[in-house]
Structures are given as C-alpha cells and as structure tokens.
N, C-alpha and C. Protein backbone atom coordinates (compact mmCIF):
# COMPACT_ATOMS: atom_id res chain seq x y z
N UNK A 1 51.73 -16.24 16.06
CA UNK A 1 52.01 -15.99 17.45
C UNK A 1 50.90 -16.59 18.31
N UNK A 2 51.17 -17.25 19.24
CA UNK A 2 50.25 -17.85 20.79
C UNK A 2 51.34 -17.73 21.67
N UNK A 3 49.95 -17.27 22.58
CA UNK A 3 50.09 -16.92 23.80
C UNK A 3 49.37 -17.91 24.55
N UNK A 4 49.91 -18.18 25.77
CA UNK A 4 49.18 -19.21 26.56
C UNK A 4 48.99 -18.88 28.16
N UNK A 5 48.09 -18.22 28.50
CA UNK A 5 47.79 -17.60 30.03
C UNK A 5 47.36 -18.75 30.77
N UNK A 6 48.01 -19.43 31.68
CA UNK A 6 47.32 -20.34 32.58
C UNK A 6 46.81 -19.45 33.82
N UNK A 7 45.29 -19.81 33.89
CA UNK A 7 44.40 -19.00 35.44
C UNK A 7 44.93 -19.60 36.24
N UNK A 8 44.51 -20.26 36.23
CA UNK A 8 44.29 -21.98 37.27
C UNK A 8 43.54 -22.94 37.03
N UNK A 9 43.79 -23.99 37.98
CA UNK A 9 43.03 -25.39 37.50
C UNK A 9 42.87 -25.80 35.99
N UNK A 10 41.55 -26.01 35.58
CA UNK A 10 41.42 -26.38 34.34
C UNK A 10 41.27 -24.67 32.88
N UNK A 11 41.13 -23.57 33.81
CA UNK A 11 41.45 -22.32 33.30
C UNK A 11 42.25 -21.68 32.59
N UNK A 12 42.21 -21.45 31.22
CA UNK A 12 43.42 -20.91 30.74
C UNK A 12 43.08 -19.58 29.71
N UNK A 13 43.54 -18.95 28.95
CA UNK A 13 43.32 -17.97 27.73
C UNK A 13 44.25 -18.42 26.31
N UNK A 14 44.13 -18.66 25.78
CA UNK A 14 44.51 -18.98 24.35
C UNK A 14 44.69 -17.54 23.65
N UNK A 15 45.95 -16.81 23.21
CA UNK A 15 45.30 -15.48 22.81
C UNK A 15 46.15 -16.05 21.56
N UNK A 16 45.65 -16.01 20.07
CA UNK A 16 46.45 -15.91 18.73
C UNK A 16 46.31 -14.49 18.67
N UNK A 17 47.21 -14.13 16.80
CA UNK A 17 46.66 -13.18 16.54
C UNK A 17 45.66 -12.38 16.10
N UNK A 18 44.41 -13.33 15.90
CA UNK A 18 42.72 -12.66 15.53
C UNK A 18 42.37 -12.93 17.18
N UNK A 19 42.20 -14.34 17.22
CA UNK A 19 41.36 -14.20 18.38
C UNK A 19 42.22 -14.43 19.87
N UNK A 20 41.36 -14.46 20.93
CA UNK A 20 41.38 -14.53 22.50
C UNK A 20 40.33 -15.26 22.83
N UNK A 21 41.05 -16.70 23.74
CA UNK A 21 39.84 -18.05 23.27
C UNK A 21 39.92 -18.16 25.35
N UNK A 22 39.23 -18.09 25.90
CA UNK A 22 38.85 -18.13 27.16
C UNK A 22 38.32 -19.67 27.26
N UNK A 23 39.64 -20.92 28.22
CA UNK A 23 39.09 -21.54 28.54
C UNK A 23 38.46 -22.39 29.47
N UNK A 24 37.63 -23.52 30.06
CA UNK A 24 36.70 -23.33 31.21
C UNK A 24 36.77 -22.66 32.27
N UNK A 25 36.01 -21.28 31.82
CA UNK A 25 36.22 -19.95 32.97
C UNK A 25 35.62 -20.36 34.10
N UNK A 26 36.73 -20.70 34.76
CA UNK A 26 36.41 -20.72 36.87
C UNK A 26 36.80 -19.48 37.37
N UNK A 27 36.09 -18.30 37.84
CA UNK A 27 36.52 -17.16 37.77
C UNK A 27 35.81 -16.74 39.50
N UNK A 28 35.16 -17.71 40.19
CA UNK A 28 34.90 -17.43 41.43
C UNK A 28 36.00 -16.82 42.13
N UNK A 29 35.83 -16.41 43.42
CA UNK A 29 36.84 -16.45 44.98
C UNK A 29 37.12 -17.48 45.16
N UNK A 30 38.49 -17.70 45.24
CA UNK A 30 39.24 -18.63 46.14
C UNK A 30 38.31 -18.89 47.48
N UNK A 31 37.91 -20.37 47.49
CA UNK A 31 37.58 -21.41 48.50
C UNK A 31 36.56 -20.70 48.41
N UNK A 32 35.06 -20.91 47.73
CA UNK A 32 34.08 -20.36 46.96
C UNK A 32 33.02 -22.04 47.17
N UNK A 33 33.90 -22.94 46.40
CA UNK A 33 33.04 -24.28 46.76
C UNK A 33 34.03 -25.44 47.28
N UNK A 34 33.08 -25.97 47.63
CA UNK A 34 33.84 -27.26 48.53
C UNK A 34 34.47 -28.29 47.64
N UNK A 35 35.18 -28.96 48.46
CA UNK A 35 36.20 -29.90 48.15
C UNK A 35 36.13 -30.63 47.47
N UNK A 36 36.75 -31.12 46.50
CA UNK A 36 36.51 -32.41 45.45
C UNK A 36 36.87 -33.66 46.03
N UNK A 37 37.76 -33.87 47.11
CA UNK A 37 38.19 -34.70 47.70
C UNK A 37 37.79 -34.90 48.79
N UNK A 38 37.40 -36.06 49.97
CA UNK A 38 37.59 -35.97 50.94
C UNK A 38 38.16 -36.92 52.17
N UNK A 39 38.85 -38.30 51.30
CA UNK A 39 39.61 -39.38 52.08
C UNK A 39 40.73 -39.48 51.55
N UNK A 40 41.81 -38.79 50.01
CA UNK A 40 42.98 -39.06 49.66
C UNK A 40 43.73 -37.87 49.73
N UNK A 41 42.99 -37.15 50.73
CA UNK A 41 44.25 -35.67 50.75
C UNK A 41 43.53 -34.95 52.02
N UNK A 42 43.99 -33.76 52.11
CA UNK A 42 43.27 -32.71 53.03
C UNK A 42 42.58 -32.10 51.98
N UNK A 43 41.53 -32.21 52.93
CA UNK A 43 39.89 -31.77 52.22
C UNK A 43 40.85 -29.96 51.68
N UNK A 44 40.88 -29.04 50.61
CA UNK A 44 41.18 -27.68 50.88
C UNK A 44 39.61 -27.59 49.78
N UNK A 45 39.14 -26.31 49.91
CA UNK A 45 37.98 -25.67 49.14
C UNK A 45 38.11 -25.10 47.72
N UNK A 46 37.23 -25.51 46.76
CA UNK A 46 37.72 -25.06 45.55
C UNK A 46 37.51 -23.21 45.21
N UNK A 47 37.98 -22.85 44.69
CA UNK A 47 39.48 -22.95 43.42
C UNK A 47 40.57 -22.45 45.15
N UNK A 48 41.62 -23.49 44.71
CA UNK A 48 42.51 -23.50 45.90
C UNK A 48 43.41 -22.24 45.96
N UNK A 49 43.49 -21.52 44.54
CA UNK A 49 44.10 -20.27 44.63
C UNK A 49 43.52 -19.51 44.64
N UNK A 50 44.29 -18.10 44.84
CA UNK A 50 43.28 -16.89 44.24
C UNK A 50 43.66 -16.50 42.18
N UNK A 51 42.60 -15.95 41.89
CA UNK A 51 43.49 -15.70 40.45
C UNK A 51 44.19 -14.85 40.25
N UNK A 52 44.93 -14.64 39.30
CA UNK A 52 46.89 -13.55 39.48
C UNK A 52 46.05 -12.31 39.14
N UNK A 53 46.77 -11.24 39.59
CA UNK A 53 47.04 -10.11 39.51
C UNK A 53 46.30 -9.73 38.02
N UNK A 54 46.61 -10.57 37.12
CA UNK A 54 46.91 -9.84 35.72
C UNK A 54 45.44 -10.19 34.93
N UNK A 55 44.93 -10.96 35.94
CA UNK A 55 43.65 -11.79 35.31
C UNK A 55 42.66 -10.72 34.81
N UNK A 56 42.18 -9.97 35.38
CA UNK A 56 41.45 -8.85 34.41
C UNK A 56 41.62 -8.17 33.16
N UNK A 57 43.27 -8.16 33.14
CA UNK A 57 43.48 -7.67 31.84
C UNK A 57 43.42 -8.47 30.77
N UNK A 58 43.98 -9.50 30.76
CA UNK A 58 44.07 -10.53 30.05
C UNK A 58 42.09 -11.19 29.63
N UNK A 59 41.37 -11.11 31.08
CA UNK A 59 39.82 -11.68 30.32
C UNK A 59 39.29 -10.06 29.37
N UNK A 60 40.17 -8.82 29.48
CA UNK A 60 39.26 -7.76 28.74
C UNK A 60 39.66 -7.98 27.30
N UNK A 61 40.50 -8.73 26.89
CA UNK A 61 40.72 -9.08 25.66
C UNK A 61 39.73 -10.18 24.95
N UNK A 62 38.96 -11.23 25.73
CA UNK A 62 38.49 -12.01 25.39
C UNK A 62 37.72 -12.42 24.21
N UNK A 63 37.60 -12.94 22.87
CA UNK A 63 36.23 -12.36 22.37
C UNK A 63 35.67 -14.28 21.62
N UNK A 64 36.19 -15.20 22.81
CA UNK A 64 35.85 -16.45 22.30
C UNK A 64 35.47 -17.21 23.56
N UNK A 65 34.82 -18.22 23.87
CA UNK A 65 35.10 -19.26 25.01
C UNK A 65 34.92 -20.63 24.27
N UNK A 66 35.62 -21.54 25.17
CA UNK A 66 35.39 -23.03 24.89
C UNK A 66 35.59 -23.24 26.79
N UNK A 67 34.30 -24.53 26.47
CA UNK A 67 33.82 -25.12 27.54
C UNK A 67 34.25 -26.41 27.44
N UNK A 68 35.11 -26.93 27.94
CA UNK A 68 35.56 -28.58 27.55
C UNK A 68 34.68 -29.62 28.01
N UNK A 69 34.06 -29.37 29.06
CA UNK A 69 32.96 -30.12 29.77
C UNK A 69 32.11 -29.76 31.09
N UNK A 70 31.05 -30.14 31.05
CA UNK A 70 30.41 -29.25 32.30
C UNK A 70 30.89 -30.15 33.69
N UNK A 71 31.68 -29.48 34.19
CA UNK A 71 32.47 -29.95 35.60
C UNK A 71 32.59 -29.14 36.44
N UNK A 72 32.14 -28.99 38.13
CA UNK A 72 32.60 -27.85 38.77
C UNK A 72 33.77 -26.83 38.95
N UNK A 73 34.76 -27.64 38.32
CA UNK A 73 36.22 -26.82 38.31
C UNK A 73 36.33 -26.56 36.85
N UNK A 74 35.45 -26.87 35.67
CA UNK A 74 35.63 -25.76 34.70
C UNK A 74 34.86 -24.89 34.09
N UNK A 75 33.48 -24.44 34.86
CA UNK A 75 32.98 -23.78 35.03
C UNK A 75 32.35 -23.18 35.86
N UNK A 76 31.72 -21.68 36.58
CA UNK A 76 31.22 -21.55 38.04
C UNK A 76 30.52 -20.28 37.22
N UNK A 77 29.37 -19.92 38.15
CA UNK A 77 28.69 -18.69 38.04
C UNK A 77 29.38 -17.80 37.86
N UNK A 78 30.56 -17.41 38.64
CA UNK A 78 31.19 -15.94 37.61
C UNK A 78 31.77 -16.11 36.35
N UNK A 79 31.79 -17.46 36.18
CA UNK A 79 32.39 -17.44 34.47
C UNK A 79 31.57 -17.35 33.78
N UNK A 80 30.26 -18.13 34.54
CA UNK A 80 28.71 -17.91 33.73
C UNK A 80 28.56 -15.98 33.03
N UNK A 81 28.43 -15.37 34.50
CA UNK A 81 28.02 -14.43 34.72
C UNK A 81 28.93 -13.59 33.33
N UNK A 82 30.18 -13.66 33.68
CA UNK A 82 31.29 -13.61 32.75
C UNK A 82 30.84 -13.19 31.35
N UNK A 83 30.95 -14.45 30.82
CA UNK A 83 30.36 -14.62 29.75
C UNK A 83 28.76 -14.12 29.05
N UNK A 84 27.79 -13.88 29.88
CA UNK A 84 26.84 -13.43 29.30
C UNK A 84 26.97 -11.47 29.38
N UNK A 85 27.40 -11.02 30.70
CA UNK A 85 28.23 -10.11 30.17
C UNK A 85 28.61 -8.79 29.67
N UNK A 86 29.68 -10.08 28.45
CA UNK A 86 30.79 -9.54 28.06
C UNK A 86 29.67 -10.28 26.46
N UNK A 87 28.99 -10.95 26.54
CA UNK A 87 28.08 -11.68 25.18
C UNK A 87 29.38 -12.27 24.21
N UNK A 88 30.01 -13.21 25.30
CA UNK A 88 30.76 -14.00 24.51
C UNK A 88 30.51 -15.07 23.71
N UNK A 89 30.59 -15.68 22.74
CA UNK A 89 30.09 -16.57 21.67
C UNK A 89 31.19 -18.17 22.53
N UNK A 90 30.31 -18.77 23.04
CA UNK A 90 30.49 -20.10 23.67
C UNK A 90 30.52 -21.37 22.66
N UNK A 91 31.99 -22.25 22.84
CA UNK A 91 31.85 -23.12 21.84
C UNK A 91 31.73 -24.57 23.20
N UNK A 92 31.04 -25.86 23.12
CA UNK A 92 31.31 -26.29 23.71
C UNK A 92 30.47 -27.95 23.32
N UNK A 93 30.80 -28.57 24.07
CA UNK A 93 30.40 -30.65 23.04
C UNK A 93 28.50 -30.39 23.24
N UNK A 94 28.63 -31.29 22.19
CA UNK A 94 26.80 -31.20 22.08
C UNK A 94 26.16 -31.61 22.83
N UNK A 95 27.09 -32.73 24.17
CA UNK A 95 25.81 -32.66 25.49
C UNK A 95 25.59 -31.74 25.97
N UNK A 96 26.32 -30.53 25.88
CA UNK A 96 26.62 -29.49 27.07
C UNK A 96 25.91 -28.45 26.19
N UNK A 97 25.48 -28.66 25.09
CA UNK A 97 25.13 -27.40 24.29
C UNK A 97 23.50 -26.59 24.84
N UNK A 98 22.70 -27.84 25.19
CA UNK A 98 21.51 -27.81 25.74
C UNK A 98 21.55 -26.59 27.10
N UNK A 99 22.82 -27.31 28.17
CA UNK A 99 22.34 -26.46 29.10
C UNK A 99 23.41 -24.96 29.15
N UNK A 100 24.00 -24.69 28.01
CA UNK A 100 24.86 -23.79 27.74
C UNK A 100 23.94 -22.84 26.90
C-alpha cells in the first residue's frame, strides 16, 4: 500500500506501510518569501497557497524526510524547525549533507 499526500509545490508525504517519508518540507505561511519570478508572470509571494486542512495530521505520522535539493521552495525554516523537532532522520545528496 502507498499513499501519496501532495502539500504543495515541491512538498509531498510518501506514507507505505512501515514508513511515512516527508518530502522537501516547505511548511511556512503562505506568501512568507518573495517571488521566484519577476518579468514572466505576476510577481505572487512564495508558497502561493496556504497548506490543506489535513496537513497536521498527516506530518504527525512522519518518521522519515528526504530533501531532494537545497532550493527555497523545498525547504524553509519551519520545515527546518520541523524536523529537528520531531528528530526526524534526514536523507538527502552529499552536497547538501554538509549543510543539513
């Protein structure tokens, strides 16, 4: 069995049946940081949504993360914050391992 929770953006939860794999937690307020864009669209502020309703329940299951790459939209201080925590075991590429 998988389950597949999309947050938003690059955000998602992976839940099998051992584990619950949390991935690049962007877990700020909606329009939190600024724009990634600013000449091929209307500038809007990142994360452009808010996160659903259900999002708390779903991160109290958590007991994994993967970090795909250090980028402002797939990671932010409350995912940081997040994660240290909750003392989640972080998997993520060996450039990123240094400042992870």
């Amino acid at each position: 069995m998988l389950k597949i929770h999309h947050i938003r953006n690059a955000t998602m939860v992976l839940e099998t049946e051992k584990d619950v794999i949390l991935i690049d937690p962007m877990l700020g307020a909606q329009g939190i940081m600024p724009s990634f864009t600013l000449f091929r669209y209307k500038a809007r502020k990142n994360p452009t949504i808010s996160l659903p309703n259900n999002t708390n329940s779903i991160l109290n299951k958590v007991t994994h993360c993967l970090i795909t790459h250090q980028h402002p939209d797939h990671i932010d201080n409350k995912g940081i914050q997040f994660l240290i925590q909750k003392n989640i075991p972080v998997t993520c590429s060996i450039r990123d391992k240094k400042t992870f």
